[in-house]
N, C-alpha and C. Protein backbone atom coordinates (compact mmCIF):
# COMPACT_ATOMS: atom_id res chain seq x y z
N UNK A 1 -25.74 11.98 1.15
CA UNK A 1 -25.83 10.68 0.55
C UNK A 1 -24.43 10.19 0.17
N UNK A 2 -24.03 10.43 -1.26
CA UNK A 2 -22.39 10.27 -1.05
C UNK A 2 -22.30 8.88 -2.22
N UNK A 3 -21.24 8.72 -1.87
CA UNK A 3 -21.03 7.33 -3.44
C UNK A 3 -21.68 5.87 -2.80
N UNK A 4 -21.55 5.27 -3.18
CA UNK A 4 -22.02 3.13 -2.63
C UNK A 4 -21.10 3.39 -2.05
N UNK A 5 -21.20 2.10 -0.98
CA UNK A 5 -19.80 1.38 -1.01
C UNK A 5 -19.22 0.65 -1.63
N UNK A 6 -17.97 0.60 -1.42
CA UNK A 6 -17.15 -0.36 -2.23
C UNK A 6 -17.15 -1.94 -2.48
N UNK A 7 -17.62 -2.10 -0.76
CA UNK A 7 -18.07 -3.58 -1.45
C UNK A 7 -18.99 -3.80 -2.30
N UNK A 8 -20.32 -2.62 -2.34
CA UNK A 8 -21.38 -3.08 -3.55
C UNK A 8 -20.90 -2.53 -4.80
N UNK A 9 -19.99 -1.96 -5.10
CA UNK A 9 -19.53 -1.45 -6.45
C UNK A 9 -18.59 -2.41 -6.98
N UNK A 10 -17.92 -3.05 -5.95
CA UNK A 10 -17.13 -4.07 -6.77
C UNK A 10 -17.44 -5.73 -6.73
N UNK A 11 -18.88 -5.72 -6.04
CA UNK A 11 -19.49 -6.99 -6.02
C UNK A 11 -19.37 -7.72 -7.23
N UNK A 12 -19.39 -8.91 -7.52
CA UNK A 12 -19.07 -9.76 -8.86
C UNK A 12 -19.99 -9.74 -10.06
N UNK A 13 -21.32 -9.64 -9.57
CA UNK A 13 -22.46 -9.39 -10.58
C UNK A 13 -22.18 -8.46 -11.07
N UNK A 14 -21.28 -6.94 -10.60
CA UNK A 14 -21.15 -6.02 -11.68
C UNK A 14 -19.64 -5.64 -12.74
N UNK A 15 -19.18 -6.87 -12.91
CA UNK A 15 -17.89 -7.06 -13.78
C UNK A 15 -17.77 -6.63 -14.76
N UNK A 16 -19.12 -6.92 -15.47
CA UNK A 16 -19.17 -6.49 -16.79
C UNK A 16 -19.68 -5.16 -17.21
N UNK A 17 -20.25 -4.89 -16.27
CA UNK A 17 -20.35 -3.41 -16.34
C UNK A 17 -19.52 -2.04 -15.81
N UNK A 18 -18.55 -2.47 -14.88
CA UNK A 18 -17.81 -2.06 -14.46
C UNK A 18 -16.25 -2.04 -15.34
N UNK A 19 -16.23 -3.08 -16.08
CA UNK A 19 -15.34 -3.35 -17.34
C UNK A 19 -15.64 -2.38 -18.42
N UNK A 20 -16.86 -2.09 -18.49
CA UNK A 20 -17.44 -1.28 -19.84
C UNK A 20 -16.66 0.25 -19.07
N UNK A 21 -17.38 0.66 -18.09
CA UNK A 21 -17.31 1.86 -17.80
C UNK A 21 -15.91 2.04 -17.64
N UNK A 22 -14.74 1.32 -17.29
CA UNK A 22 -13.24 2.29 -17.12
C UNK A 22 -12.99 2.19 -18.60
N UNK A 23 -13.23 2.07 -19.77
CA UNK A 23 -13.25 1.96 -20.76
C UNK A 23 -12.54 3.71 -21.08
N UNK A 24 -13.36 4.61 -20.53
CA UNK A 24 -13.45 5.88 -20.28
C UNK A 24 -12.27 6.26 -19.68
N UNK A 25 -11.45 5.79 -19.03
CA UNK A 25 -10.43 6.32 -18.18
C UNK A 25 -9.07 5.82 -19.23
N UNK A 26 -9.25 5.18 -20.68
CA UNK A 26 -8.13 4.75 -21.46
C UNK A 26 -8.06 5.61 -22.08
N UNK A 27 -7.11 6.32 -22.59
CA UNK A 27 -6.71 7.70 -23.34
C UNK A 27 -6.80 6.89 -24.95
N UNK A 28 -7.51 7.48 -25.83
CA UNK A 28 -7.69 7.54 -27.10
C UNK A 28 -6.37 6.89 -27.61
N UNK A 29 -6.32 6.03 -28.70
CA UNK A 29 -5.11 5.30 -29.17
C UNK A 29 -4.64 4.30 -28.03
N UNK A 30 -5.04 3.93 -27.24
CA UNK A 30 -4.93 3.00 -26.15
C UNK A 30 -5.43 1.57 -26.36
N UNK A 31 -4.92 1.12 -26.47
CA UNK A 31 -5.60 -0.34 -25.97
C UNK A 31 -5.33 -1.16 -24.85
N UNK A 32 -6.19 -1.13 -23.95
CA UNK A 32 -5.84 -1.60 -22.81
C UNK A 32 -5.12 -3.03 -22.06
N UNK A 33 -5.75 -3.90 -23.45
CA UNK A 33 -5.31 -5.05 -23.61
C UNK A 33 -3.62 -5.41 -23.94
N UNK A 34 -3.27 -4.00 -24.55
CA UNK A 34 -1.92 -4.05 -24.88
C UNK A 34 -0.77 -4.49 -24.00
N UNK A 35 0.43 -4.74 -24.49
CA UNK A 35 1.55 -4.86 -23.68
C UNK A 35 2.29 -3.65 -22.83
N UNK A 36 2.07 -3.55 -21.77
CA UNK A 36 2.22 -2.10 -21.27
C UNK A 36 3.60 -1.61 -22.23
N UNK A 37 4.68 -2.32 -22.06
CA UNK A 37 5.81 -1.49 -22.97
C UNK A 37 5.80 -0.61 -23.83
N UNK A 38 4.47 -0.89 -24.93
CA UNK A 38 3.90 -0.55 -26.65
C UNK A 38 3.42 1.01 -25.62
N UNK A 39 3.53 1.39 -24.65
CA UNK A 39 2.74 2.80 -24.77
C UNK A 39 3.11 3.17 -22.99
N UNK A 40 3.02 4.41 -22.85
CA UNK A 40 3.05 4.51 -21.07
C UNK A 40 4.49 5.51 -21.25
N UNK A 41 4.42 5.81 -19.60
CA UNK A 41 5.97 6.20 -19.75
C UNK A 41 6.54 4.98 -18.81
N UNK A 42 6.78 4.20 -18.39
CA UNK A 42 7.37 3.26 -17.56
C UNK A 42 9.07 3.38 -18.04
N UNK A 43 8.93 3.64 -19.50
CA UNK A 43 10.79 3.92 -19.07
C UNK A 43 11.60 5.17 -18.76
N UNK A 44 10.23 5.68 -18.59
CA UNK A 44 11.02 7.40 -17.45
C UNK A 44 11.05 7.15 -16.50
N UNK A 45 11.80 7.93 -16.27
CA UNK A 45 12.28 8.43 -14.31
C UNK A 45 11.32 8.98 -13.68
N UNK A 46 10.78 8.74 -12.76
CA UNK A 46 10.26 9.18 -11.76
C UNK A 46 10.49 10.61 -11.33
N UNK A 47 9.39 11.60 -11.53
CA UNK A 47 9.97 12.98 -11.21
C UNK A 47 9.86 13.71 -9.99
N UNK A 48 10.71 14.12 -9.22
CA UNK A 48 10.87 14.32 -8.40
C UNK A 48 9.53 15.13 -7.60
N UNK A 49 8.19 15.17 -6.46
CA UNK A 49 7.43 15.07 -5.71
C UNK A 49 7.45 16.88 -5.67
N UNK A 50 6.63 17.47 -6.26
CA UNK A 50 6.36 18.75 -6.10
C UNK A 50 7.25 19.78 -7.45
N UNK A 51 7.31 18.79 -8.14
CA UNK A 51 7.98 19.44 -9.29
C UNK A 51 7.18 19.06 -10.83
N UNK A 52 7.08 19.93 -12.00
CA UNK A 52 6.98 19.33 -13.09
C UNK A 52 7.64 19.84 -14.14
């Protein structure tokens, strides 16, 4: 069987429910609405591809 497809998962009738659910993918103290700057790493460097 396997997942939907994508066009029926991101069809328009399900916005609002699909809005609720990544809700889940925001790390605690997050607000998603925020200004990305206020949180993230965006002012680190990029680490080099097979390293941590």
């Amino acid at each position: 069987m396997g997942e939907p497809p994508v066009d029926v998962l991101m069809d328009e009738t399900r916005d609002n429910a699909n809005i609720r659910k990544s809700a889940r993918h925001v790390p605690e103290g997050e607000d998603p609405l925020a200004d990305d700057d206020a949180f993230g790493d965006e002012g680190q460097p990029d680490r080099p591809m097979g390293r941590s």
